[in-house]
Structures are given as C-alpha cells and as structure tokens.
Protein backbone atom coordinates (compact mmCIF):
# COMPACT_ATOMS: atom_id res chain seq x y z
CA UNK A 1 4.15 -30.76 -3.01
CA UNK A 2 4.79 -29.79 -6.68
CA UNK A 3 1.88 -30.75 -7.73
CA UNK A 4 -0.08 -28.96 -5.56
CA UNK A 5 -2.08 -25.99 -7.44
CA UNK A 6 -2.74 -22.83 -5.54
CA UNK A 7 -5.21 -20.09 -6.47
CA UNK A 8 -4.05 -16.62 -5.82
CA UNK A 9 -7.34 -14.22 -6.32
CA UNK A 10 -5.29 -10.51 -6.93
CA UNK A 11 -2.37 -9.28 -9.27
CA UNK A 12 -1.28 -6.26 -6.74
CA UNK A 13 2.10 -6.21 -4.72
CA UNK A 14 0.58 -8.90 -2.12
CA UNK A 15 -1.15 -10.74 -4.62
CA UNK A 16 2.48 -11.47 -7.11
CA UNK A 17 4.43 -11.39 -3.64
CA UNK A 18 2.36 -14.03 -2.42
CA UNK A 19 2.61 -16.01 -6.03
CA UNK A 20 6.02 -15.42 -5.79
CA UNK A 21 6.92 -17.21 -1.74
CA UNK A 22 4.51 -19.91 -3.27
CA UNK A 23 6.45 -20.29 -6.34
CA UNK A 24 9.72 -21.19 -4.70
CA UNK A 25 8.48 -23.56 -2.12
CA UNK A 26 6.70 -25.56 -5.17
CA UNK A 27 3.45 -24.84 -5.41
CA UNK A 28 2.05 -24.64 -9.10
CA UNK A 29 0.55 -21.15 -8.67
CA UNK A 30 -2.49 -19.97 -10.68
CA UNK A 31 -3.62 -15.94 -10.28
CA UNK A 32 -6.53 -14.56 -10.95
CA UNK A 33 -7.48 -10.77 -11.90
CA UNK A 34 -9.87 -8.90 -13.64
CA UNK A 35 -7.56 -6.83 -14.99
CA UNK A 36 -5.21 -7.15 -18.16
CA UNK A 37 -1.92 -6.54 -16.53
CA UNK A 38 -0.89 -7.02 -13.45
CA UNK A 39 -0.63 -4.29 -10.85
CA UNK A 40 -3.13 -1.93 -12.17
CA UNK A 41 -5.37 -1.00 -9.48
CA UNK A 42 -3.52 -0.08 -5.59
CA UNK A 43 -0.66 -1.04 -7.19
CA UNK A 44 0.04 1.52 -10.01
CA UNK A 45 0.90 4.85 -8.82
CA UNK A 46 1.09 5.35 -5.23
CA UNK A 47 3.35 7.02 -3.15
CA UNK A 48 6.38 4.90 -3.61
CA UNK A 49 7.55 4.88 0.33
CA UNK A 50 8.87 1.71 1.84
CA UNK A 51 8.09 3.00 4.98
CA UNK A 52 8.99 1.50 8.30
CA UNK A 53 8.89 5.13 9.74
CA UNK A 54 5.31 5.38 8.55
CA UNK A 55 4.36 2.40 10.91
CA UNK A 56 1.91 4.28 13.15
CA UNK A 57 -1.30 3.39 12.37
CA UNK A 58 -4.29 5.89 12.60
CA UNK A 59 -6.18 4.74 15.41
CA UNK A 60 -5.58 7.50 17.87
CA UNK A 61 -7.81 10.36 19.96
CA UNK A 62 -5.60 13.32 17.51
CA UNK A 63 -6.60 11.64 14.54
CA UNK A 64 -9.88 12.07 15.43
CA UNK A 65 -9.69 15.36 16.45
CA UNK A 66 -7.89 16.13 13.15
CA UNK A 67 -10.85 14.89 10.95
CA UNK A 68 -13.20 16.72 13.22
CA UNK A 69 -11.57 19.51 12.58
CA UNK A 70 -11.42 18.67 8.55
CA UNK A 71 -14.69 18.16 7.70
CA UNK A 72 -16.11 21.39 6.52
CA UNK A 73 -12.53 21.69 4.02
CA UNK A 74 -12.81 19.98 0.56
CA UNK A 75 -8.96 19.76 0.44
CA UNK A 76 -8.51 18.75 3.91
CA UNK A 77 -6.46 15.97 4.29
CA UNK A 78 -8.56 13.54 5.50
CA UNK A 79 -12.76 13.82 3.82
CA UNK A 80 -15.42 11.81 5.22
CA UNK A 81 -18.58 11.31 2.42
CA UNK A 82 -21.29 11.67 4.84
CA UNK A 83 -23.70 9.66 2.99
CA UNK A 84 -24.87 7.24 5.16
CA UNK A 85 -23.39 3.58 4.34
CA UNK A 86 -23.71 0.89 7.32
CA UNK A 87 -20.00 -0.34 6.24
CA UNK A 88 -18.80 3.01 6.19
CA UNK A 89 -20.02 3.91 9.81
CA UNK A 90 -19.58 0.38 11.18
CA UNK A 91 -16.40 0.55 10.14
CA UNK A 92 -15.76 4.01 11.76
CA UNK A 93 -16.86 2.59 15.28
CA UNK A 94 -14.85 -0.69 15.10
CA UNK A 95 -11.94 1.93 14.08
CA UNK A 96 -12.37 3.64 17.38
CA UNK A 97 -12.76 0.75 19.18
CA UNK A 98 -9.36 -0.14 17.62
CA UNK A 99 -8.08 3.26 19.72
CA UNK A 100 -6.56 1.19 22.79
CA UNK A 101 -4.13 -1.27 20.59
CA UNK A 102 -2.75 1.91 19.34
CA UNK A 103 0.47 1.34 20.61
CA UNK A 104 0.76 -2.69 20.13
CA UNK A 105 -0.02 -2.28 16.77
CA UNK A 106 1.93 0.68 15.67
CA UNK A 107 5.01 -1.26 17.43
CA UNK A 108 3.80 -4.93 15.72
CA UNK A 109 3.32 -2.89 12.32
CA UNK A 110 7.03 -1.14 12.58
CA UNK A 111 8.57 -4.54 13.04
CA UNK A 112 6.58 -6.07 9.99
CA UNK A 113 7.82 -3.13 7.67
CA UNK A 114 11.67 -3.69 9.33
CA UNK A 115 11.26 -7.11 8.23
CA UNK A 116 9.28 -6.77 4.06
CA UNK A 117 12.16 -4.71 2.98
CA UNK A 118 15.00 -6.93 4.30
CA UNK A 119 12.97 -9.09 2.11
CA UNK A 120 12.34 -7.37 -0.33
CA UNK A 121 15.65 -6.07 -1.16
CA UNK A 122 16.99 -10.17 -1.31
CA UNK A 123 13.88 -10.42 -4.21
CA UNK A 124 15.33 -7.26 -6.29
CA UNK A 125 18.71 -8.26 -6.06
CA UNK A 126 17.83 -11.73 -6.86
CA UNK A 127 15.64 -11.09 -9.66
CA UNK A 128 17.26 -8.46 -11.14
CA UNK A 129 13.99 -6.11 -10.87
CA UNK A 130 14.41 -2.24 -12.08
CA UNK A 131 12.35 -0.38 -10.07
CA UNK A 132 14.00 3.14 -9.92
CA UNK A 133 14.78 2.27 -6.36
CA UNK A 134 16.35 4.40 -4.23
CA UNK A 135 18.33 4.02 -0.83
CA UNK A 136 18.78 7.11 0.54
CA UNK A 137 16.27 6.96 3.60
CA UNK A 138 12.97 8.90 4.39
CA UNK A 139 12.63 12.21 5.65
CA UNK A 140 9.93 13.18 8.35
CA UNK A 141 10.02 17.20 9.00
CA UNK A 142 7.41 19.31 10.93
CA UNK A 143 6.93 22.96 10.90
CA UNK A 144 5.72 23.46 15.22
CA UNK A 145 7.27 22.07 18.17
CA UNK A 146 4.01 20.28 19.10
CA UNK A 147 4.24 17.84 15.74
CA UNK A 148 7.89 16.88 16.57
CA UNK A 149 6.95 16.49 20.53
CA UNK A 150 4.12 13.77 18.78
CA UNK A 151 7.04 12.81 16.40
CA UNK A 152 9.27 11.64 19.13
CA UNK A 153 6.75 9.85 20.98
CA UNK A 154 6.05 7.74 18.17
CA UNK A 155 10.14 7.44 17.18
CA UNK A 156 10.05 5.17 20.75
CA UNK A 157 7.45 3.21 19.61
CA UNK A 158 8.93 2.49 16.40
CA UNK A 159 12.26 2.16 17.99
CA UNK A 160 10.72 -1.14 19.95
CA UNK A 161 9.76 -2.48 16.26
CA UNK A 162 13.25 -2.08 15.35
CA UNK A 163 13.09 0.86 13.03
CA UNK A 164 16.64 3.14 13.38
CA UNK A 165 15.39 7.04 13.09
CA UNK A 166 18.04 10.38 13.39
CA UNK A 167 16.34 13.24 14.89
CA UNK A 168 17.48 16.44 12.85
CA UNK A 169 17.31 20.12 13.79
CA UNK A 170 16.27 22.95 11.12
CA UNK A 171 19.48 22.65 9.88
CA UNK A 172 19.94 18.97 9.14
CA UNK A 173 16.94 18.56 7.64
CA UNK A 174 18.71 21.16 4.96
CA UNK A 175 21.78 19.14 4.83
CA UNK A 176 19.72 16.23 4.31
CA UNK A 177 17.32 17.82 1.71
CA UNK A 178 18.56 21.14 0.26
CA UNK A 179 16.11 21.44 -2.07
CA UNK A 180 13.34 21.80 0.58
CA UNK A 181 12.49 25.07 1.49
CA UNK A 182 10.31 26.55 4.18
CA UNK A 183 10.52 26.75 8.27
CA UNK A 184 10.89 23.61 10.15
CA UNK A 185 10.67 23.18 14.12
CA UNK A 186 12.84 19.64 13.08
CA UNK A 187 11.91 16.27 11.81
CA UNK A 188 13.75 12.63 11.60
CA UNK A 189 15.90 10.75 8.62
CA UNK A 190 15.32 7.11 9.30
CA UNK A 191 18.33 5.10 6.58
CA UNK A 192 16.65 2.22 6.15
CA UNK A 193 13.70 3.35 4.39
CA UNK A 194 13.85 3.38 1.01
CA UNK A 195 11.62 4.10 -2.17
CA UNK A 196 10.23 3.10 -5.67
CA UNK A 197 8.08 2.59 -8.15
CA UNK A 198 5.71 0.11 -6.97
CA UNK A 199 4.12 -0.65 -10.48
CA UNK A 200 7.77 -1.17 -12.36
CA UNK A 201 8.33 -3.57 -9.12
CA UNK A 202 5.41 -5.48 -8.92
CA UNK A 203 5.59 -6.08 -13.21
CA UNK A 204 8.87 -7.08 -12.49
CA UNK A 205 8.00 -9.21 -10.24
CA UNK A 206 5.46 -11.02 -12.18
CA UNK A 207 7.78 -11.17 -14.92
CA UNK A 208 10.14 -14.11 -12.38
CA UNK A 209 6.92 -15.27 -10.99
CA UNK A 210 6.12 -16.31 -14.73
CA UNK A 211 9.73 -17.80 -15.28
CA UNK A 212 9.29 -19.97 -12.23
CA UNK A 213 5.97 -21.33 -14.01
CA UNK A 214 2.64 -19.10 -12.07
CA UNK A 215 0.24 -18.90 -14.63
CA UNK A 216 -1.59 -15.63 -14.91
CA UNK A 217 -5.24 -15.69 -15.71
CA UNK A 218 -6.01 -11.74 -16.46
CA UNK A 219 -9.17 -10.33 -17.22
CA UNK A 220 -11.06 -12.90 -15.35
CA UNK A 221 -13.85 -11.63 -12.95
CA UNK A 222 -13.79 -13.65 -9.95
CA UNK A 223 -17.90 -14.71 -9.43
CA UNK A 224 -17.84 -17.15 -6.66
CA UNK A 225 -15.89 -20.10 -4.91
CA UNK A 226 -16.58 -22.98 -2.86
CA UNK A 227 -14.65 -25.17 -0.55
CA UNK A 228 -14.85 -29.16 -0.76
CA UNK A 229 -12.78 -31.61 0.61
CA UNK A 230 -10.67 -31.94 -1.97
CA UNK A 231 -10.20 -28.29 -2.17
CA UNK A 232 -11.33 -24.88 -3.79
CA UNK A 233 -13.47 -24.28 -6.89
CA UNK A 234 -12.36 -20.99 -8.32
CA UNK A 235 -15.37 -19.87 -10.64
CA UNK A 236 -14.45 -17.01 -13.20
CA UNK A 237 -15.67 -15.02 -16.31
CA UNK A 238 -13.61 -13.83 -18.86
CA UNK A 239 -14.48 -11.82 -21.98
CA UNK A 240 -12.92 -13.31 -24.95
CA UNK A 241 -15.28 -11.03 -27.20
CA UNK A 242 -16.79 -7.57 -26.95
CA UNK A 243 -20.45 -8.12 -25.07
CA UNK A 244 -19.78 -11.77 -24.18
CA UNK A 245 -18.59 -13.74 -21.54
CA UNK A 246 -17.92 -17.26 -21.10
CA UNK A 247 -18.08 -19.03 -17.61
CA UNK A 248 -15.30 -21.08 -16.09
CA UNK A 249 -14.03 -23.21 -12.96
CA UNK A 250 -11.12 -24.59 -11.98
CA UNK A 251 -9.74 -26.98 -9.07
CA UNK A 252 -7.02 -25.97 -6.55
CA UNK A 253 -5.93 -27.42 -3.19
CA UNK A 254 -6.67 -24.12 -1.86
CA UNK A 255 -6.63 -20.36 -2.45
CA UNK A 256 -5.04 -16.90 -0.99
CA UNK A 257 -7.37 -13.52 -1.43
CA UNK A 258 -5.07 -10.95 -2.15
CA UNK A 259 -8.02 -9.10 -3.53
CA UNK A 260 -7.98 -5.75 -2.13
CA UNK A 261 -11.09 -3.66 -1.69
CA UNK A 262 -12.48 -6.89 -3.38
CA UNK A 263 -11.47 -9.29 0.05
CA UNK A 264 -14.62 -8.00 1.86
CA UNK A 265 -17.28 -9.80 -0.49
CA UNK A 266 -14.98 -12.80 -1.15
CA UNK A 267 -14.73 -13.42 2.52
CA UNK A 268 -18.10 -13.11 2.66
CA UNK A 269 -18.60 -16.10 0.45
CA UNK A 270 -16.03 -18.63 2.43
CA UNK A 271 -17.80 -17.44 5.62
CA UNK A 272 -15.55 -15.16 6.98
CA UNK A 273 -16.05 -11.76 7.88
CA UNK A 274 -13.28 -9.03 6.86
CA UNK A 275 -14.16 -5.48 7.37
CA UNK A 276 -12.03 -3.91 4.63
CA UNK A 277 -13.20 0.01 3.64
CA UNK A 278 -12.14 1.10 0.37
CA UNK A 279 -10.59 4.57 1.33
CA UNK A 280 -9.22 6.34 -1.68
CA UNK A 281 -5.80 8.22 -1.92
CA UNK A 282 -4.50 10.49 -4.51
CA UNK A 283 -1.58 11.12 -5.88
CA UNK A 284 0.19 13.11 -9.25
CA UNK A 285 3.36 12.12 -11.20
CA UNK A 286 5.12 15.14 -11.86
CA UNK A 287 7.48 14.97 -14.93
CA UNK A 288 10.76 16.96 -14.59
CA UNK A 289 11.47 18.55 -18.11
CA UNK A 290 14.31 20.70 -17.72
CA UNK A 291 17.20 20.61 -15.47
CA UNK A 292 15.81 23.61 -13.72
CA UNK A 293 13.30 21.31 -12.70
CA UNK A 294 15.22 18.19 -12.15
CA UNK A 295 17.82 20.77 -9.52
CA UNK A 296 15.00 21.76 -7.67
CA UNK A 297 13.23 18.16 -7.18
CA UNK A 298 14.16 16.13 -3.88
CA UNK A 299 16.47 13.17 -3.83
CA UNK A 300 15.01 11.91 -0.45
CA UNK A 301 12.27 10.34 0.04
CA UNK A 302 10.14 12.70 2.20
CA UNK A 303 7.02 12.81 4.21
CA UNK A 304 4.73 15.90 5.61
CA UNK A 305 3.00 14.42 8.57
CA UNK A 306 0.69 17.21 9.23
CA UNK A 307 -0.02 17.79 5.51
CA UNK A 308 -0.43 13.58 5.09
CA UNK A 309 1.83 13.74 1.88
CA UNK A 310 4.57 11.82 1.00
CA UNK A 311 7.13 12.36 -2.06
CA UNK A 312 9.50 9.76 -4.05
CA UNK A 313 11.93 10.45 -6.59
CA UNK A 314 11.81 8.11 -9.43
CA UNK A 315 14.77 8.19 -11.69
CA UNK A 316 15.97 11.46 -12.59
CA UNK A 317 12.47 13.03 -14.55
CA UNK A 318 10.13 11.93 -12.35
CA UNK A 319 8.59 13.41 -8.79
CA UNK A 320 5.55 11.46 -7.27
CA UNK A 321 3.52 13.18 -4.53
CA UNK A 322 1.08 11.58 -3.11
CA UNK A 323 -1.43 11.79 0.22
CA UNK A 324 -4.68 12.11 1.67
CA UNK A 325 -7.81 9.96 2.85
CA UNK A 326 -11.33 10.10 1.12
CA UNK A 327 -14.39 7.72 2.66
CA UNK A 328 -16.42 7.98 -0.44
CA UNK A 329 -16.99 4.32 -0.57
CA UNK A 330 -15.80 2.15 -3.89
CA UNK A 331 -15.30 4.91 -6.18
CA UNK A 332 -12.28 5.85 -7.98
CA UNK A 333 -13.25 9.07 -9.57
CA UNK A 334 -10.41 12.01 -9.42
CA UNK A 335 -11.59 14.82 -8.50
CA UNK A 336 -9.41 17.70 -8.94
CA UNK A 337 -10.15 19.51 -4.96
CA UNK A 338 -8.28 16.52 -4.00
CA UNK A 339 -5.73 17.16 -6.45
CA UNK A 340 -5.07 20.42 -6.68
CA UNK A 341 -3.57 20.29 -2.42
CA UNK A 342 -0.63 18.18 -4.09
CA UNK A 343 -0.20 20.54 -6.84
CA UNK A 344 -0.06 23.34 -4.32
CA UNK A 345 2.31 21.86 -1.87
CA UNK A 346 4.98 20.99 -4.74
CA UNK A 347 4.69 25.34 -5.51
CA UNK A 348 5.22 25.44 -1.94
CA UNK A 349 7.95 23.31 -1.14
CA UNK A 350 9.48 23.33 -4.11
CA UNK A 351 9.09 26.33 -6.05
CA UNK A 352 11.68 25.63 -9.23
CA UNK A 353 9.62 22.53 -9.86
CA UNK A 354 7.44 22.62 -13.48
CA UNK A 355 4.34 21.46 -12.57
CA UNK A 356 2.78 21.61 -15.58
CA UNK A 357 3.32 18.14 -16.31
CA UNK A 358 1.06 16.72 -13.96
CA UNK A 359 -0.81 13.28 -13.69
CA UNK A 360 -3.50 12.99 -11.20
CA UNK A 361 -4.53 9.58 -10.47
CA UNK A 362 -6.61 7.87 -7.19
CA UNK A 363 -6.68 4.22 -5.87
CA UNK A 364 -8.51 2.44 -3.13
CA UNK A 365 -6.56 1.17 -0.16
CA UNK A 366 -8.18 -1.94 1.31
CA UNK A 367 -7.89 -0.97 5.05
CA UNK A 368 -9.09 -2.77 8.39
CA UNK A 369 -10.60 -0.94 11.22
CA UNK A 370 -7.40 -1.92 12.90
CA UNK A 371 -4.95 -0.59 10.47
CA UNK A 372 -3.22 -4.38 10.40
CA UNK A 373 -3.64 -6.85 7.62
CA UNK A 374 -5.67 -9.93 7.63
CA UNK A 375 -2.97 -12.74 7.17
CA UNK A 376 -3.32 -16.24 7.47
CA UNK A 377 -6.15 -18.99 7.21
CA UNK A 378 -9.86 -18.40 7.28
CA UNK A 379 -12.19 -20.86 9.14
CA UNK A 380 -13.16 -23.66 6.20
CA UNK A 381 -9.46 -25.46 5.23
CA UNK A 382 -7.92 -24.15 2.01
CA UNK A 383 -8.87 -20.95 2.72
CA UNK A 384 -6.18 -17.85 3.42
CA UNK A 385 -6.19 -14.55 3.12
CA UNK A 386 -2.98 -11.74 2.41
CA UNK A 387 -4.95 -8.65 2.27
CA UNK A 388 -6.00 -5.10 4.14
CA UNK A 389 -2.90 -3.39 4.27
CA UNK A 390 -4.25 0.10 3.68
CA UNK A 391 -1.67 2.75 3.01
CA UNK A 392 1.07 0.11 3.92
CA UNK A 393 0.53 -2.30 1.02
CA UNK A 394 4.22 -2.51 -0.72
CA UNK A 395 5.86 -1.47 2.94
CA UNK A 396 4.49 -4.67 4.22
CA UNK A 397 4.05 -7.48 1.43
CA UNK A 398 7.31 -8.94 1.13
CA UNK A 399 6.73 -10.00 5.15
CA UNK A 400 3.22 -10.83 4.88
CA UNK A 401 3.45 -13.07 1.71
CA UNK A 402 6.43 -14.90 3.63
CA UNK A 403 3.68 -15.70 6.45
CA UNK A 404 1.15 -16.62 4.52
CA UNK A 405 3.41 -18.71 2.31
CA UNK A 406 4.45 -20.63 5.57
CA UNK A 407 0.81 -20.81 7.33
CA UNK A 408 -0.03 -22.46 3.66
CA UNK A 409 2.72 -24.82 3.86
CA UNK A 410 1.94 -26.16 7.35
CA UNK A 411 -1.50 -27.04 6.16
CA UNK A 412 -1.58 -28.01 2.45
C-alpha cells in the first residue's frame, strides 16, 4: 500500500486533514493548491468555534422567515444578491426541499462534530500543534424567551448526537462570562466545545503532514483530470515566472477533492454532480493593546444566535468575531456594511474593548443545499470527495477525513 500515490486537490482544514489520515495508513500523498501556503482561503480567519453546539443546520421554516424578513437591511445577518444566477436559485429550492431532514441531519451533524474534536484533540496532542487553543466550552445566550424556547428544542436534538449542553439563567451566563454585558432571557455552556485558530492549526498540521513525507504542490491551478484504469491524471499549471505558465500531469491511484467552492466544477469533470454555493462570511481580528482591553475581552468562546456571530479568544491580544451569510456568488470582496455589524456588536457587548485595531476579512464557505458534507466515493473508481462543509469546516474535518481515509482504503 506504500506505494500507492494519492492526489489530494485542496490545502484547507479537510484538504491537510485528509493528507494527514492518508499519511499514516501509507499512502504517498501528493496535494495540490493554487495557493502558496497552505490554508489561505476558508481556512485563514474564520470564527475559530469547534462547535458541536452549532450542529443545527439551516434548513428550517424560521430561517426562512428570518431572511424574509432581512432582505431590505444591508447589515442583516443573512443578504441574498438578487441577481439572478440558476445555481444560486437552484440551490435555494433544493435548500428548501432539504426542510424535512431538518431534524436527521442536525442530530447526524451533532454526532459528527462530537466525534472531529475527540479527534482532533489526539492530532494536537500528538503533533505538538500550537494553535492558541482553548478548552473552556462555548457559550450560547439569547436576549427573549422565544430564542431560548427554540434553544432548548434544538439542545434535545443535539443531546441525541451526543453533545453535553448546561442551560444557564441570566445569572450564570455572568458567572460564566463576566465580561459580557447586556440583558439575557438565558442561554447554554456546552464543555466540550472548544476553540482556535484554524490557520495556526491547519499550518501546523501541514508542517507533520510534510514530516510523514506528503508532498505539497502550491501554486498549481488545478485545469482538468481524468480517470483510467490505472487511475487519475491530475493536470496542473504552475507559474514559475511572472506572465507564464507551464503545463503539467501527474499519475495517482486516485484522488480526494477537498476543493472547496472549487468541488462544484471538479465534480463536474469526473461526472458527478455536487451542488456547493459559495456563501461568503465575514469576520474581523480585533487586536487587544492594552490591558484595559485585554480585561474587558471574553475568555469563552461565545455565540449570538439571533445576531449569527460567534467570538474566540486567541491567546491573550487577540479577539476574533465573526458571522453572517452573503449569496453574492464567488466573490470575496469586503465590503465594510458587512463589517461594520461586527464592529458594532463588540461596542455593544463589550464596551472596554479597543476596536481600533480591526481586520476585516471574508471567505467562501462551500455549502450543500443540505447543510451536510459530501464524503466518500464518486461514481468512476478513484474518485472521492471530502468537501461542502459550509460554516462547519474545522468542527467537522478531523471526522470526515477519518471516513474518507477508510472509504479510500477499502477500495484502493
């Protein structure tokens, strides 16, 4: 089996995840990105929740209500571009058609995210990885009694996934968080949530991935593959001079997409048909300069369900806040209505915070109508696929690279 070469298409969290469970079964693991380093796209500066609370997906009659209701505000949570795109709507329908599995899915999703960071904690430990990580749970609250009436509902669902949640009062969630100010109807601590930095993680990551002998091809565009029955052609550009690119293919026994937003038109090419929408989320690293600052920033790990914003701690001078949902197609621009929501609910919450030192920054989630990733084989051999997570990418990996790793040993 040593000799057997894998292509990985992706340097994100599922992407070196995936490299990784590959690695130490014995595969000789090639990836593939267009990028220089890895985990520079998704992967650099989200929210920094692993988030078994955050299970529920979004496929439910409030949500839609919600974004009914949002569509007229520039900083609502949720924006819908109403350009018309046939992927964008298509995808829209096949999301409410999705409306029914709400509840399998949120409960199959829960136990996925109970299982990645068991997993993902044994990688850390066992590689050693720095990742400002931080054990100290996550923190739902809600300001009306109709939010933590949805809250609990949701708590039983998770509970059948396996996830562990305290519901607190107004006056736990102080004890829990005293730096949060503000009203609160009540809200839930679940312990074994954690957070990070998902970029120091994922480098980290590629860093043993490398020591156990994956070679990383960066800055190579992907342009096309094909299937044969020996294998997988992997054809790729790279740019070893300004203006000029040279054209290149290489053999594998087969390949994993881990490509994110990317998946969609790769699929396409092996036959298979993955509807992953590019829906962009923001988010802004707020440095903490003086111990005024640093006092008044949470420990916890928290998350504003009605606001759709989420908050990690990373090492003592840094706060990230990050949230919302834009369906603008593939386009990464920041635009500062979508930034300036964050900004205000930091002043809100926490009003010792400096937020002067602010940096915005917006990715694309790859995310299927159904809110659950597309793991396993595709339908010619030596084809699999590790991708759509949405807004659960790092929450989920470390499972779904374990599956994927296995469904590729029982066939190659």
């Amino acid at each position: 089996m040593a000799s057997k070469s894998i292509a990985v298409i992706g340097a994100g969290v599922t992407g070196v995840t995936t490299a990784y469970e590959l690695a130490t079964r014995g595969y000789a693991v090639t990836v593939y990105d267009r990028n220089r380093y890895p985990a520079m796209e998704t992967s650099f500066a989200n929210g920094g929740q692993l988030s078994a609370s955050n299970a529920e997906v979004w496929n439910h009659l409030s949500t839609i209500r919600k974004g009914l209701g949002w569509m007229l505000r520039k900083d609502a949570p949720l924006s819908l571009n109403l350009t018309p795109s046939w992927h964008k709507y298509s995808w829209l329908a096949e999301f409410v058609g999705q409306i029914p599995n709400y509840r399998k899915h949120t409960t199959e999703t829960a136990r996925l995210a109970v299982a990645a960071r068991a997993r993902m904690r044994q990688i850390g430990e066992r590689e050693g990885i720095a990742f400002d990580r931080e054990d100290r749970g996550i923190l739902h609250f809600y300001t009306t009694k109709a939010q933590l009436d949805h809250a609990r509902r949701v708590s039983d669902l998770l509970a059948q996934g396996g996830v562990e949640r305290q519901e607190l009062d107004a006056d736990g969630i102080r004890r829990v968080e005293p730096a949060l100010t503000g009203d609160f109807a009540g809200g839930f601590i679940t312990p074994g949530d954690s957070s990070g930095d998902i970029h120091l993680f994922t480098t980290g990551l590629a860093a043993a991935c490398a020591r156990l002998g994956v070679r990383f091809v960066m800055q190579a565009r992907v342009t096309g593959n094909t299937t044969h029955g020996k294998g997988v052609t992997v054809c790729y550009d790279t740019a070893p001079e300004p203006g000029r690119r040279a054209s290149h293919k290489a053999e594998h026994a087969a390949v994993v997409v881990c490509a994110g937003v990317r998946s969609r038109a790769l699929a396409r090419g092996f036959g298979d048909r993955l509807n992953v929408y590019p829906v962009k989320g923001y988010s802004i690293t707020v440095n903490l300069p003086d111990e005024v600052s640093r006092r008044g920033a949470p420990q916890v790990s928290l998350l504003d369900d009605e606001a759709k914003i989420v908050t990690s701690r990373l090492g003592p001078d840094r706060f990230r806040v990050a949230g919302t949902a834009e369906f603008a197609g593939e386009n990464r621009d920041i635009r500062d209505v979508r930034i300036a929501p964050l900004v205000a609910w930091v002043n809100r919450y926490f009003p010792e915070v400096c937020t002067r030192q602010s940096t915005p920054w917006a990715g694309l989630r790859p995310m299927m109508p159904s809110m659950m990733p597309r793991v396993g084989p595709g339908r010619r051999a030596g084809v699999f696929y590790n991708t759509g997570h949405g807004h659960l990418g790092w929450t989920l990996a470390c499972a779904t690279s374990e599956a994927v790793a296995s469904a590729v040993a029982a066939r190659i």
